[in-house]
PDB file of N, CA and C in Angstrom:
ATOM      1  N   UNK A   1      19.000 -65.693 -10.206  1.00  0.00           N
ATOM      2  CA  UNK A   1      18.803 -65.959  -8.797  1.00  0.00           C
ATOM      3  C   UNK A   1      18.294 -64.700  -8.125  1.00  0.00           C
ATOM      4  N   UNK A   2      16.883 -64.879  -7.455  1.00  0.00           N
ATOM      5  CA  UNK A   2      16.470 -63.855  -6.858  1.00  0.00           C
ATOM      6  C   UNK A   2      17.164 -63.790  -5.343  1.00  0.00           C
ATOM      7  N   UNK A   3      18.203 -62.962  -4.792  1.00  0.00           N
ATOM      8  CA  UNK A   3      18.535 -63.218  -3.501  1.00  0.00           C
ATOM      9  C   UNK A   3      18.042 -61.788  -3.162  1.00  0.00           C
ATOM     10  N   UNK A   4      17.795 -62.244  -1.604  1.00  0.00           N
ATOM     11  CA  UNK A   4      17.365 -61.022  -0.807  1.00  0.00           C
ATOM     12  C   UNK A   4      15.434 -60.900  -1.182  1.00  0.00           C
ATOM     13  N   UNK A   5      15.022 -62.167  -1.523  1.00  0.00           N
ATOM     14  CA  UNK A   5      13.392 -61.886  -1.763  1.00  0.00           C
ATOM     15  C   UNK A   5      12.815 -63.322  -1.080  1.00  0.00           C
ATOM     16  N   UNK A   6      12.139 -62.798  -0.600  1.00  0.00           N
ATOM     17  CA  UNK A   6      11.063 -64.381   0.296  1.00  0.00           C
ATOM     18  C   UNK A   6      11.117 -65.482  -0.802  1.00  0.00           C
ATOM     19  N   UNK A   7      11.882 -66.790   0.219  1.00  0.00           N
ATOM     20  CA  UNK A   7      11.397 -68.041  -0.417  1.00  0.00           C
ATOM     21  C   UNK A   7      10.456 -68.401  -0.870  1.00  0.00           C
ATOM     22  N   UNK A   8       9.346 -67.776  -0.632  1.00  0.00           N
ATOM     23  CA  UNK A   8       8.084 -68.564  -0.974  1.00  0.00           C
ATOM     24  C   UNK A   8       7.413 -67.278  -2.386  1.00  0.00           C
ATOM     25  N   UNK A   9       8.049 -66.349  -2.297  1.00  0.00           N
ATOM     26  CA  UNK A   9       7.932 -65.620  -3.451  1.00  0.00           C
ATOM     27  C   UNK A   9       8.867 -66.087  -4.923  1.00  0.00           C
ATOM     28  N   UNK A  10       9.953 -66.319  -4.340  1.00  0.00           N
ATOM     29  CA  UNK A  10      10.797 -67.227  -5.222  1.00  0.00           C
ATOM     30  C   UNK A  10      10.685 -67.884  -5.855  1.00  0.00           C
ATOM     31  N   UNK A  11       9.774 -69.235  -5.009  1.00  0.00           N
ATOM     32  CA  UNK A  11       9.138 -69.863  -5.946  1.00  0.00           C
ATOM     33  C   UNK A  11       8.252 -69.772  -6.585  1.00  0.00           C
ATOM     34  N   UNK A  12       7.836 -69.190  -5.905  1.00  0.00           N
ATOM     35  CA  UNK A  12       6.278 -68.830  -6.720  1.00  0.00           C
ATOM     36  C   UNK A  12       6.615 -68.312  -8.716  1.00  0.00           C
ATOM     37  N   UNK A  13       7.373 -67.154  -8.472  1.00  0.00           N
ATOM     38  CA  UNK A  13       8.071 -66.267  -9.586  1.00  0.00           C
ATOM     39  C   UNK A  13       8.564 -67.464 -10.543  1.00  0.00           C
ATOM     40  N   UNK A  14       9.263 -68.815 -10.375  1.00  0.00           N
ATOM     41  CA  UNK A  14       9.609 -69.767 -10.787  1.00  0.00           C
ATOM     42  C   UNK A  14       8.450 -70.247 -12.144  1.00  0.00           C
ATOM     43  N   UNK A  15       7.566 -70.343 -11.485  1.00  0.00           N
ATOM     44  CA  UNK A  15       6.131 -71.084 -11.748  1.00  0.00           C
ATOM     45  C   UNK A  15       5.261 -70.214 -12.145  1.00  0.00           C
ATOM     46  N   UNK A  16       5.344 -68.982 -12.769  1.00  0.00           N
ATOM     47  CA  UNK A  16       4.288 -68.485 -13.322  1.00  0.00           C
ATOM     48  C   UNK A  16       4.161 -68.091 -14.575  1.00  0.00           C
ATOM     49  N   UNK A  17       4.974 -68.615 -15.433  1.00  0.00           N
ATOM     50  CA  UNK A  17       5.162 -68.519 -16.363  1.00  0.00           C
ATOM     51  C   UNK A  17       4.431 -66.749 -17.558  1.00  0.00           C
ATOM     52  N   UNK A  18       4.809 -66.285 -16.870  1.00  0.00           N
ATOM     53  CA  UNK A  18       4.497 -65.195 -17.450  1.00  0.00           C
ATOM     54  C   UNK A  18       5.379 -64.466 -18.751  1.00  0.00           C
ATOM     55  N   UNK A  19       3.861 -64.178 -19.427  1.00  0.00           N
ATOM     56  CA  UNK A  19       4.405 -64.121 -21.078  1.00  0.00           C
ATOM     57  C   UNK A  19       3.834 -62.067 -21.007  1.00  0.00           C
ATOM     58  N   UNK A  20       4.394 -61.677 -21.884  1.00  0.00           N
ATOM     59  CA  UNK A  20       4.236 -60.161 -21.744  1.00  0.00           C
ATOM     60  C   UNK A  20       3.883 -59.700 -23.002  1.00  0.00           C
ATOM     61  N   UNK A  21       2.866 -58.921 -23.735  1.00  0.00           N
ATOM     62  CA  UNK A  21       2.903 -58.214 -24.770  1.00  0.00           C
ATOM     63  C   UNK A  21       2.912 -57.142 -24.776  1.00  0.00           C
ATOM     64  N   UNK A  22       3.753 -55.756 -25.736  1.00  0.00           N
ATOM     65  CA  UNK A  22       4.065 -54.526 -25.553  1.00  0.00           C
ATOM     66  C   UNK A  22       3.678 -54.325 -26.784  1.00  0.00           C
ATOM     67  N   UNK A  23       2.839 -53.200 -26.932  1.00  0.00           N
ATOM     68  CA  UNK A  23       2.164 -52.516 -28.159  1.00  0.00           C
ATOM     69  C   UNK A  23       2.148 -50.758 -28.100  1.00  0.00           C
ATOM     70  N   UNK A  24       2.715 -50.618 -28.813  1.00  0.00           N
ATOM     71  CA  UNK A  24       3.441 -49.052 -28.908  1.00  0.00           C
ATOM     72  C   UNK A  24       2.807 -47.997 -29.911  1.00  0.00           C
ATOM     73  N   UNK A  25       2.349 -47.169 -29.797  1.00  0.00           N
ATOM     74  CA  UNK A  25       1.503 -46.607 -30.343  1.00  0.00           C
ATOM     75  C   UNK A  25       2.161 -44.605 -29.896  1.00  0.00           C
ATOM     76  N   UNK A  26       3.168 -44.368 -30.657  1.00  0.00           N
ATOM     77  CA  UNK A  26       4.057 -42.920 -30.319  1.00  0.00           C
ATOM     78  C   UNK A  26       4.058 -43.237 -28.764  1.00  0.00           C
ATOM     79  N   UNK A  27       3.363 -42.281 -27.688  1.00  0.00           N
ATOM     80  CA  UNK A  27       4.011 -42.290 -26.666  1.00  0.00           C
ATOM     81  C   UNK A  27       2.911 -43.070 -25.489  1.00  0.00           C
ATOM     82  N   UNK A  28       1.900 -44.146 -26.479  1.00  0.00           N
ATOM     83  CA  UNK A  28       0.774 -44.724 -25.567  1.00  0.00           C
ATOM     84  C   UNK A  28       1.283 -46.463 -25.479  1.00  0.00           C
ATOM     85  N   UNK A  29       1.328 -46.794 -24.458  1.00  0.00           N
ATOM     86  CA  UNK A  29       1.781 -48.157 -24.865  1.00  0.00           C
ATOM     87  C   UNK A  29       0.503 -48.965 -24.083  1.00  0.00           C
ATOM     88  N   UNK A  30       0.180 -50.283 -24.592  1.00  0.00           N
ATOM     89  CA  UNK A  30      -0.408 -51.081 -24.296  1.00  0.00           C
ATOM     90  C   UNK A  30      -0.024 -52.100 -23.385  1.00  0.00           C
ATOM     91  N   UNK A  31       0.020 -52.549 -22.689  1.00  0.00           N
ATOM     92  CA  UNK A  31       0.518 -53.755 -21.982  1.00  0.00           C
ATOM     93  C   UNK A  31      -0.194 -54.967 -21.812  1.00  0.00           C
ATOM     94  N   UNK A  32      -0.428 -56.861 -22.035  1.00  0.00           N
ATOM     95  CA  UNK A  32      -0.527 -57.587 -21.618  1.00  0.00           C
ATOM     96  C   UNK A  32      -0.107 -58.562 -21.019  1.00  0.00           C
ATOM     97  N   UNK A  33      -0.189 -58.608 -19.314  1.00  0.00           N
ATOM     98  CA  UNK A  33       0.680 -59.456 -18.938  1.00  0.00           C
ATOM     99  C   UNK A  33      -0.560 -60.800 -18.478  1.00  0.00           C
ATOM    100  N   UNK A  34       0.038 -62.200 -19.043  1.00  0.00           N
ATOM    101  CA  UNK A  34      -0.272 -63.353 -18.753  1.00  0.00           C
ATOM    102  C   UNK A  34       0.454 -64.394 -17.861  1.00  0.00           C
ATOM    103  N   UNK A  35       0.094 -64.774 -16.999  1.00  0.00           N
ATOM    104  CA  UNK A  35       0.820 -65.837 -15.848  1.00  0.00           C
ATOM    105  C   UNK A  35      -0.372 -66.733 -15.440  1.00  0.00           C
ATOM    106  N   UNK A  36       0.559 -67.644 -14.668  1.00  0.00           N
ATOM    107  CA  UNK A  36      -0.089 -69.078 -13.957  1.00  0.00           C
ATOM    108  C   UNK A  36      -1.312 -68.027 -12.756  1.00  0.00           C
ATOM    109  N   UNK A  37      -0.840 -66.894 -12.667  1.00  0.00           N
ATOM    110  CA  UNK A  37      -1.984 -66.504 -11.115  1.00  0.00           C
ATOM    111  C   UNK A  37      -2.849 -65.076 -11.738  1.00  0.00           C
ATOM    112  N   UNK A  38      -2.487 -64.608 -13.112  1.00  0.00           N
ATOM    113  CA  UNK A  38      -3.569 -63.326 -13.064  1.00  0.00           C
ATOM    114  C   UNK A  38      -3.205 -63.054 -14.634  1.00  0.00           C
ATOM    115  N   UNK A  39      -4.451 -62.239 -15.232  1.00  0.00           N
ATOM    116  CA  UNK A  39      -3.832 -61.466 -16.408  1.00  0.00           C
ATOM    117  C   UNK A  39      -4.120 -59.936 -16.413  1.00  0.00           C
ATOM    118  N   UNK A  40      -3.525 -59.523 -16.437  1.00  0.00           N
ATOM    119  CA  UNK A  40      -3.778 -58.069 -16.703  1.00  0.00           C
ATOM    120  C   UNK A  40      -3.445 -57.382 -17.846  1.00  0.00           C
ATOM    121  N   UNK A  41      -4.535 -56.437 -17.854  1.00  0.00           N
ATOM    122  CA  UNK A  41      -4.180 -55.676 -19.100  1.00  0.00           C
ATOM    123  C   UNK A  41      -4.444 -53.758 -18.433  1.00  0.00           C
ATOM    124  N   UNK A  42      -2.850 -53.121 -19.222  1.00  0.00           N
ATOM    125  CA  UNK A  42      -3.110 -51.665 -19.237  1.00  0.00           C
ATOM    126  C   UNK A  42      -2.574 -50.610 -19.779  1.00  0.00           C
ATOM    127  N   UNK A  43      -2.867 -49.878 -19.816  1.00  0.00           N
ATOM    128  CA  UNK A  43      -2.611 -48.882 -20.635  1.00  0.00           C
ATOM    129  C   UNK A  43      -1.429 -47.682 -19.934  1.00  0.00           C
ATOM    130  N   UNK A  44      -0.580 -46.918 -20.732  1.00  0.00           N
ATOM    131  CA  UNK A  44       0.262 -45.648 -20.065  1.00  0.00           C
ATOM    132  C   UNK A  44       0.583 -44.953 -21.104  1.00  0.00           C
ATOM    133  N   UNK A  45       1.102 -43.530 -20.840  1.00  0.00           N
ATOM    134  CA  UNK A  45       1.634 -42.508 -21.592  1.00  0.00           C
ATOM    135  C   UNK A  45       2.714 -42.798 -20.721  1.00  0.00           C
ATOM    136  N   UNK A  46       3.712 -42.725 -21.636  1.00  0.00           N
ATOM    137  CA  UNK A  46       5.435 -42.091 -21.496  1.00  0.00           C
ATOM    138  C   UNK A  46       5.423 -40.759 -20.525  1.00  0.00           C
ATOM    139  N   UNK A  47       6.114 -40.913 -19.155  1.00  0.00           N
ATOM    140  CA  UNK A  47       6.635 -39.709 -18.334  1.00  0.00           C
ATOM    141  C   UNK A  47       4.984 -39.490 -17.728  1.00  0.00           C
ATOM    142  N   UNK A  48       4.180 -40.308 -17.566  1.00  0.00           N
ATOM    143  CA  UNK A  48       3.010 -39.971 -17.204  1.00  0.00           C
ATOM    144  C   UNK A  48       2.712 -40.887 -15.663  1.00  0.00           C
ATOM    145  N   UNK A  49       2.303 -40.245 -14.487  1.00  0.00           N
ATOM    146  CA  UNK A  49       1.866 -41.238 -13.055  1.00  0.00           C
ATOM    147  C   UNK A  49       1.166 -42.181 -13.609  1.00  0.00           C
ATOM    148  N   UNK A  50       1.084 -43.453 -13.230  1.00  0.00           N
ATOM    149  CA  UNK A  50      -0.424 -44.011 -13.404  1.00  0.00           C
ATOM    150  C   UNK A  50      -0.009 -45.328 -11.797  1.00  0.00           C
ATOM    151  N   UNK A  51      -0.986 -45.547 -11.583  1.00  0.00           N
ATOM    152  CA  UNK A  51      -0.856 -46.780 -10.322  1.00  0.00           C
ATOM    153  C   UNK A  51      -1.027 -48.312 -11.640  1.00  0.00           C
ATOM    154  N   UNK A  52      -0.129 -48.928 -10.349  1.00  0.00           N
ATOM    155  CA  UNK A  52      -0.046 -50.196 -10.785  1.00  0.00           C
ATOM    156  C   UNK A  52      -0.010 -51.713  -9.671  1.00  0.00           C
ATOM    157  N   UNK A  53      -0.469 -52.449  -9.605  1.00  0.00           N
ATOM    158  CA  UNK A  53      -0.319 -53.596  -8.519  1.00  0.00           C
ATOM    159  C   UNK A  53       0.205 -54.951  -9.323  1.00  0.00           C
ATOM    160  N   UNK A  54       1.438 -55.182  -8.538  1.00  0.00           N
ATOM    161  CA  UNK A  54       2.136 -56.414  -9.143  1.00  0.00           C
ATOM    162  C   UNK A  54       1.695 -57.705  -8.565  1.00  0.00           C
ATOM    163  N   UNK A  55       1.933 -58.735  -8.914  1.00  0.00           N
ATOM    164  CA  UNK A  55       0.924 -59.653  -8.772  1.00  0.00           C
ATOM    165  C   UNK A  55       0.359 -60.166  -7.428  1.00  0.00           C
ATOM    166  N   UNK A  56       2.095 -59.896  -6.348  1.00  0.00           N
ATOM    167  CA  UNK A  56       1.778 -60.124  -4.852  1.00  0.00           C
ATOM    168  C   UNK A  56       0.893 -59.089  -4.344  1.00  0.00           C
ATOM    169  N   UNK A  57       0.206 -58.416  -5.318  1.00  0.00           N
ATOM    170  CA  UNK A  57      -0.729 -57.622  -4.296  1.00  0.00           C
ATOM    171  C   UNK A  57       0.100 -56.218  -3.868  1.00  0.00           C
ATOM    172  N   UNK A  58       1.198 -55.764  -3.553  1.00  0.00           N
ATOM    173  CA  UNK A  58       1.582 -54.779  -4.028  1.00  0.00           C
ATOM    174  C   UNK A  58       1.402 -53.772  -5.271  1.00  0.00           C
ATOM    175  N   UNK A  59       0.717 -52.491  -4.419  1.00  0.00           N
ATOM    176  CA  UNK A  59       0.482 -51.186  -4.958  1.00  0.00           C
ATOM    177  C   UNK A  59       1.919 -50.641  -5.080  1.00  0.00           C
ATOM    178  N   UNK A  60       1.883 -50.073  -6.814  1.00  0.00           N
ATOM    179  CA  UNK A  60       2.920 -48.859  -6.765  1.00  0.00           C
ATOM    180  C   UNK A  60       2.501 -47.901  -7.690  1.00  0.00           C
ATOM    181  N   UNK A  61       2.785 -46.720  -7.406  1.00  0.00           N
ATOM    182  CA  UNK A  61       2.695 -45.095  -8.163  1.00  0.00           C
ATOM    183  C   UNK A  61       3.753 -45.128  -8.779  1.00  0.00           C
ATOM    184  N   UNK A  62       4.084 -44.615 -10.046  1.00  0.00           N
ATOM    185  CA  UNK A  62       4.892 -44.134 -11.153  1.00  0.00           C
ATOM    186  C   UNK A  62       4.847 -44.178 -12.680  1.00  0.00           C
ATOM    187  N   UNK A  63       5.896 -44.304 -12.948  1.00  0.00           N
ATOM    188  CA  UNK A  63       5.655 -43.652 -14.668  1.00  0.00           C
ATOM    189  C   UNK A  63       7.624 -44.596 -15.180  1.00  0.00           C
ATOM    190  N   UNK A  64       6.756 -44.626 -16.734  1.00  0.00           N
ATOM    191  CA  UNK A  64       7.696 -45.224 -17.842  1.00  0.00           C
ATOM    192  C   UNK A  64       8.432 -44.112 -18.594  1.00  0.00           C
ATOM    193  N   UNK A  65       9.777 -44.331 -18.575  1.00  0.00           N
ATOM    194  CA  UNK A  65      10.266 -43.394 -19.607  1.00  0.00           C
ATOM    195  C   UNK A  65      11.228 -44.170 -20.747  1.00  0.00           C
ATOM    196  N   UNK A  66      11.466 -43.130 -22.090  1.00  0.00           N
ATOM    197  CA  UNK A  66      12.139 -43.680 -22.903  1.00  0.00           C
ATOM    198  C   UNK A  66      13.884 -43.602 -22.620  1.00  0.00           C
ATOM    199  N   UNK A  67      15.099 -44.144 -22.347  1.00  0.00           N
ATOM    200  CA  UNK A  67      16.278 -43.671 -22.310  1.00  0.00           C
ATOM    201  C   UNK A  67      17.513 -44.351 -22.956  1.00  0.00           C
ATOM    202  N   UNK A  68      17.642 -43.611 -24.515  1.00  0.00           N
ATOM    203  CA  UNK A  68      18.277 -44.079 -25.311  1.00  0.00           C
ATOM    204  C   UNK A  68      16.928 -45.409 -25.793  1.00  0.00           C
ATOM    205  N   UNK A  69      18.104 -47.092 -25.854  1.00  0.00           N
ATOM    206  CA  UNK A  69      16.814 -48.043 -26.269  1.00  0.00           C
ATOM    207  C   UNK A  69      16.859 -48.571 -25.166  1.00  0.00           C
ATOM    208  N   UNK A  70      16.126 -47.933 -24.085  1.00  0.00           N
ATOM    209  CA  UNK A  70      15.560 -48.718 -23.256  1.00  0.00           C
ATOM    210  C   UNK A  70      14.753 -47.597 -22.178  1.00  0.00           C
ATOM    211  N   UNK A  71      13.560 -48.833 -22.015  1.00  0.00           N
ATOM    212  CA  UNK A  71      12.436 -48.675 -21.246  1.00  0.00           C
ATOM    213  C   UNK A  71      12.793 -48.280 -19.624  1.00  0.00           C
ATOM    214  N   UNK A  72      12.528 -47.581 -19.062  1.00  0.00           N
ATOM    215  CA  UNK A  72      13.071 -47.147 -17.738  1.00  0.00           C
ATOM    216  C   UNK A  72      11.969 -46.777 -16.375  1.00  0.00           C
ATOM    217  N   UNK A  73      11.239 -47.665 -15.752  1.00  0.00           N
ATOM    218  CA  UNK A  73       9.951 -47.242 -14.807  1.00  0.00           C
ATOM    219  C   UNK A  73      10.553 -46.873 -13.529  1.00  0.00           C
ATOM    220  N   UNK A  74      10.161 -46.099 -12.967  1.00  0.00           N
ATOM    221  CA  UNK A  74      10.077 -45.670 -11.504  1.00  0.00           C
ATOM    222  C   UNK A  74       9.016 -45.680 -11.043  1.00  0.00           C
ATOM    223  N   UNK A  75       8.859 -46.892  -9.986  1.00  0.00           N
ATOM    224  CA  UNK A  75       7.814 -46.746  -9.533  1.00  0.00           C
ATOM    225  C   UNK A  75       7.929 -46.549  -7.600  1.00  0.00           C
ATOM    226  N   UNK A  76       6.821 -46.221  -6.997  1.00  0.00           N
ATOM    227  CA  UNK A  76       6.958 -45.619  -5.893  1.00  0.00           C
ATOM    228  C   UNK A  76       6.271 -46.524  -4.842  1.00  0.00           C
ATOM    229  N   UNK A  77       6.480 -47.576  -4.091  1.00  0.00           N
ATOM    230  CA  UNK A  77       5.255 -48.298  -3.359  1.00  0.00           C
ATOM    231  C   UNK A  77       4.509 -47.524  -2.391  1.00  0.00           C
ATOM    232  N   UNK A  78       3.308 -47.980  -2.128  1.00  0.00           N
ATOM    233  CA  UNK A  78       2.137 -46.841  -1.175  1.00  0.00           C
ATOM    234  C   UNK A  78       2.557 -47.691  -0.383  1.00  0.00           C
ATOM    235  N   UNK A  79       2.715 -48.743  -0.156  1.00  0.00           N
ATOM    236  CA  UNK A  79       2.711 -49.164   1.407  1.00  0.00           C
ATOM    237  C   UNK A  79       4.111 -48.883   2.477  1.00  0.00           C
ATOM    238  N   UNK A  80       5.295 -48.764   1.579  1.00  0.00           N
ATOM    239  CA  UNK A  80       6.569 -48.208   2.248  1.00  0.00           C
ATOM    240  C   UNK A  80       7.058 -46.966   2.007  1.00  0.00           C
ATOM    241  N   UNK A  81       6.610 -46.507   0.926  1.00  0.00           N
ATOM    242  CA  UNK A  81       7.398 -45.128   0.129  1.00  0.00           C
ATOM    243  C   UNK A  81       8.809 -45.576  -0.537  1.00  0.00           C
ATOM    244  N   UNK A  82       9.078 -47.073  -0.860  1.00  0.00           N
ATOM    245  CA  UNK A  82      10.266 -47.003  -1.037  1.00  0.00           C
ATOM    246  C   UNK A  82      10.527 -47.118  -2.822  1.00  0.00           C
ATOM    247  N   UNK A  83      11.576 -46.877  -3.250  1.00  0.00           N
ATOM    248  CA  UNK A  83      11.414 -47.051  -5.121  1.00  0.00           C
ATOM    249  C   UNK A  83      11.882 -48.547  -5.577  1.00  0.00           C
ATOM    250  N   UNK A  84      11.316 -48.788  -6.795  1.00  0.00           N
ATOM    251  CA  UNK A  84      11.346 -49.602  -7.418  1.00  0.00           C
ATOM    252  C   UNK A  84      11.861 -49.548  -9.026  1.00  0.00           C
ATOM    253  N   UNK A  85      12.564 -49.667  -9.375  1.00  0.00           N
ATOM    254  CA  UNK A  85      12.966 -49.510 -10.780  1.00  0.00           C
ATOM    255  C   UNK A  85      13.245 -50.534 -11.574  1.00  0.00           C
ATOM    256  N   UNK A  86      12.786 -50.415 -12.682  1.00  0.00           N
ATOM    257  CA  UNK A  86      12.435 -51.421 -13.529  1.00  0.00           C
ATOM    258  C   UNK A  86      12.722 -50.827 -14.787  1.00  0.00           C
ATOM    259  N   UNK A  87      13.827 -51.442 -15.637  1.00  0.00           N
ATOM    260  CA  UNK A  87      14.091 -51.579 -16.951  1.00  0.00           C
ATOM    261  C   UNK A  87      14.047 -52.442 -17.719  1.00  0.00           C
ATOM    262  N   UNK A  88      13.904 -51.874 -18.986  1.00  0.00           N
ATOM    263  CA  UNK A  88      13.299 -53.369 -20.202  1.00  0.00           C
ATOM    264  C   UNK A  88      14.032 -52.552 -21.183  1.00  0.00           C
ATOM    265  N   UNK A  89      14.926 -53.894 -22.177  1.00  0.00           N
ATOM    266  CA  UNK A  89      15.714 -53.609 -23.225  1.00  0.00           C
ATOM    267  C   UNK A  89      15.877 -54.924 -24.006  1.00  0.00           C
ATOM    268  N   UNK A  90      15.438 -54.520 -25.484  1.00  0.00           N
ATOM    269  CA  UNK A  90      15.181 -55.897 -26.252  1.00  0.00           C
ATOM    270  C   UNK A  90      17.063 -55.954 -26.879  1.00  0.00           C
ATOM    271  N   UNK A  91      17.338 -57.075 -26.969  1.00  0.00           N
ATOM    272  CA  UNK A  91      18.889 -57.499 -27.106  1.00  0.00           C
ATOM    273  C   UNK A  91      18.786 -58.872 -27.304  1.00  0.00           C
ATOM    274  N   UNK A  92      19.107 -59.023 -28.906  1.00  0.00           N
ATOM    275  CA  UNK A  92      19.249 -60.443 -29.302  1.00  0.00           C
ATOM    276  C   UNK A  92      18.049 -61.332 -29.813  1.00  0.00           C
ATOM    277  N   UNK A  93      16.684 -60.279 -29.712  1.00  0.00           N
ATOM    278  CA  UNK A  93      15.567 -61.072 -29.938  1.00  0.00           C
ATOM    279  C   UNK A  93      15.077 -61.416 -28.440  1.00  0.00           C
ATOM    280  N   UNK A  94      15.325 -61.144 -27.801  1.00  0.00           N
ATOM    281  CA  UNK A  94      15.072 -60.917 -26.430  1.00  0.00           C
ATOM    282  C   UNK A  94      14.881 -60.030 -25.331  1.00  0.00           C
ATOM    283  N   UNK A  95      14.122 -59.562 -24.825  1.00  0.00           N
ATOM    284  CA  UNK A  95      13.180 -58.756 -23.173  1.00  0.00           C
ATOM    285  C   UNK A  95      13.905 -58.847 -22.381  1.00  0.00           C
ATOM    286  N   UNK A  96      15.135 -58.423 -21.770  1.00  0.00           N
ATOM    287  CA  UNK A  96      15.363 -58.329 -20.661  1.00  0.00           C
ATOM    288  C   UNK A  96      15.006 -57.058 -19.578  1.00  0.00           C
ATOM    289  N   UNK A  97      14.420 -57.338 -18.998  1.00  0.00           N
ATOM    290  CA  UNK A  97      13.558 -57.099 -17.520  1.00  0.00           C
ATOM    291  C   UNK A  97      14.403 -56.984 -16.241  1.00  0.00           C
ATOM    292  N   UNK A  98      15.040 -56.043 -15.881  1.00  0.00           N
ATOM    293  CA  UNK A  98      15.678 -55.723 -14.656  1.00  0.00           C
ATOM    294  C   UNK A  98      14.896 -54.558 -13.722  1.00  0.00           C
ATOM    295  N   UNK A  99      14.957 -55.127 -12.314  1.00  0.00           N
ATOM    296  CA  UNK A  99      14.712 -54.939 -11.044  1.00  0.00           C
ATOM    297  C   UNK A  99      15.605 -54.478 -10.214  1.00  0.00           C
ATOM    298  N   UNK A 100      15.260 -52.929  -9.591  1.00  0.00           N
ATOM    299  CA  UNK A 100      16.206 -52.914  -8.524  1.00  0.00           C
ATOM    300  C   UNK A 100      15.247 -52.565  -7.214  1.00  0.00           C
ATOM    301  N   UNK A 101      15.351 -53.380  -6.442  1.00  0.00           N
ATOM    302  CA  UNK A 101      14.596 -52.525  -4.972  1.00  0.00           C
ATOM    303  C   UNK A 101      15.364 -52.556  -4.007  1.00  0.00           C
ATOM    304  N   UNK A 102      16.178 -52.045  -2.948  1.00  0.00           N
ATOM    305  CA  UNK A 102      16.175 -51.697  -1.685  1.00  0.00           C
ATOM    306  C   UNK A 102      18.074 -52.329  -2.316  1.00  0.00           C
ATOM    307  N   UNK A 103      18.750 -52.039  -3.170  1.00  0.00           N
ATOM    308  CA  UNK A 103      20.135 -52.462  -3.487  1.00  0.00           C
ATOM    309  C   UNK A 103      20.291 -54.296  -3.906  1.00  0.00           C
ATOM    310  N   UNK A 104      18.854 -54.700  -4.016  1.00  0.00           N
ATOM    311  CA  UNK A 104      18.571 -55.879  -4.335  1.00  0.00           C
ATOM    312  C   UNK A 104      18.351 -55.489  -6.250  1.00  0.00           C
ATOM    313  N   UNK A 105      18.994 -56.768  -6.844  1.00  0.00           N
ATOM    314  CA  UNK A 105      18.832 -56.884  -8.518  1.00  0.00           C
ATOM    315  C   UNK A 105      18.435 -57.942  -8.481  1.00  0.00           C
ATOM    316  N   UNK A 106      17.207 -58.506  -9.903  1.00  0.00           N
ATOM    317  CA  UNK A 106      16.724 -58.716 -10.312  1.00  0.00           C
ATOM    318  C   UNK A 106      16.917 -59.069 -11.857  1.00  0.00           C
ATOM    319  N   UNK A 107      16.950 -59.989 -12.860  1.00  0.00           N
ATOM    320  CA  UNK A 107      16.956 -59.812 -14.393  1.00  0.00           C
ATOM    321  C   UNK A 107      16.323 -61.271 -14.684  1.00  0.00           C
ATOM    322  N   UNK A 108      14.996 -60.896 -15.285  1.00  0.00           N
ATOM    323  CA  UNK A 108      13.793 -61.830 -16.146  1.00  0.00           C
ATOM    324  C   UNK A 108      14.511 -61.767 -17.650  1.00  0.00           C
ATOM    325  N   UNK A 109      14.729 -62.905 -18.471  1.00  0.00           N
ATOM    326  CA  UNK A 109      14.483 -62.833 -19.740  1.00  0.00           C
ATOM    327  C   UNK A 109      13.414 -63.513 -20.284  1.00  0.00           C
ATOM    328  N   UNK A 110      12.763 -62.750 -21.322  1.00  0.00           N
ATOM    329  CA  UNK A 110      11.654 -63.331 -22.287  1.00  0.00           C
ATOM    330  C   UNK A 110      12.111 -63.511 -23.227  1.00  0.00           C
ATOM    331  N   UNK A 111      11.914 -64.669 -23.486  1.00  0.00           N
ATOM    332  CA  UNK A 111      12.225 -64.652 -24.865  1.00  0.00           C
ATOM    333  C   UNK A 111      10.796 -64.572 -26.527  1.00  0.00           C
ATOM    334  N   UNK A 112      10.798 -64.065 -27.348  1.00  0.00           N
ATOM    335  CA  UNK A 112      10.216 -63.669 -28.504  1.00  0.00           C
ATOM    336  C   UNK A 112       9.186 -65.019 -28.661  1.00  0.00           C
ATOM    337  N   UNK A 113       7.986 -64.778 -28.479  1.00  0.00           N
ATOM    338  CA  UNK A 113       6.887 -66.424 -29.442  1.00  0.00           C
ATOM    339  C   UNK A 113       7.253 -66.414 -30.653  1.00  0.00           C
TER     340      UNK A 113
END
């Protein structure tokens, strides 16, 4: 349950069925993300800035790190300055994807094709 995020984002997030591929290469990772509204594909170094825009059209600045087994982003939005953090940890054959913004949580699971 997304609480504390626009209804109409809500649903939306419901319905987009977005599938993710992660390709790891030492400290370069690949990313493909596929959904009902966009696909993107990109590239990062570990502990490195790079910009990123999530699908609502929101810009954010930051960087991926490794901590312990799990994936750890900080990212920075240009339009508020406010942070965004985002972790990914595979458990069980499964992606879980956690969100924190403004004391609001977040957790996507993917599960493995």
């Amino acid at each position: 349950m997304l609480t504390g995020v626009n209804v109409l984002k809500r649903k939306l997030a419901l319905h987009d069925h977005l599938q993710i591929i992660l390709e790891q290469t030492g400290d370069k990772f690949h990313v493909k993300e596929t959904s009902a509204f966009r696909t993107l594909e990109l590239d990062f170094v570990l502990g490195v800035t790079f910009e990123y825009s999530l699908a609502d059209g929101t810009e954010l600045s930051g960087s991926w790190t490794i901590e312990g087994d799990m994936m750890k982003g900080v990212f920075t939005r240009k339009d508020n300055g406010k942070q965004l953090t985002t972790t990914r940890i595979i458990q069980g054959g499964e992606l879980i994807q956690m969100y924190s913004y403004e004391g609001v949580e977040a957790r996507r699971i993917f599960k493995k094709a």
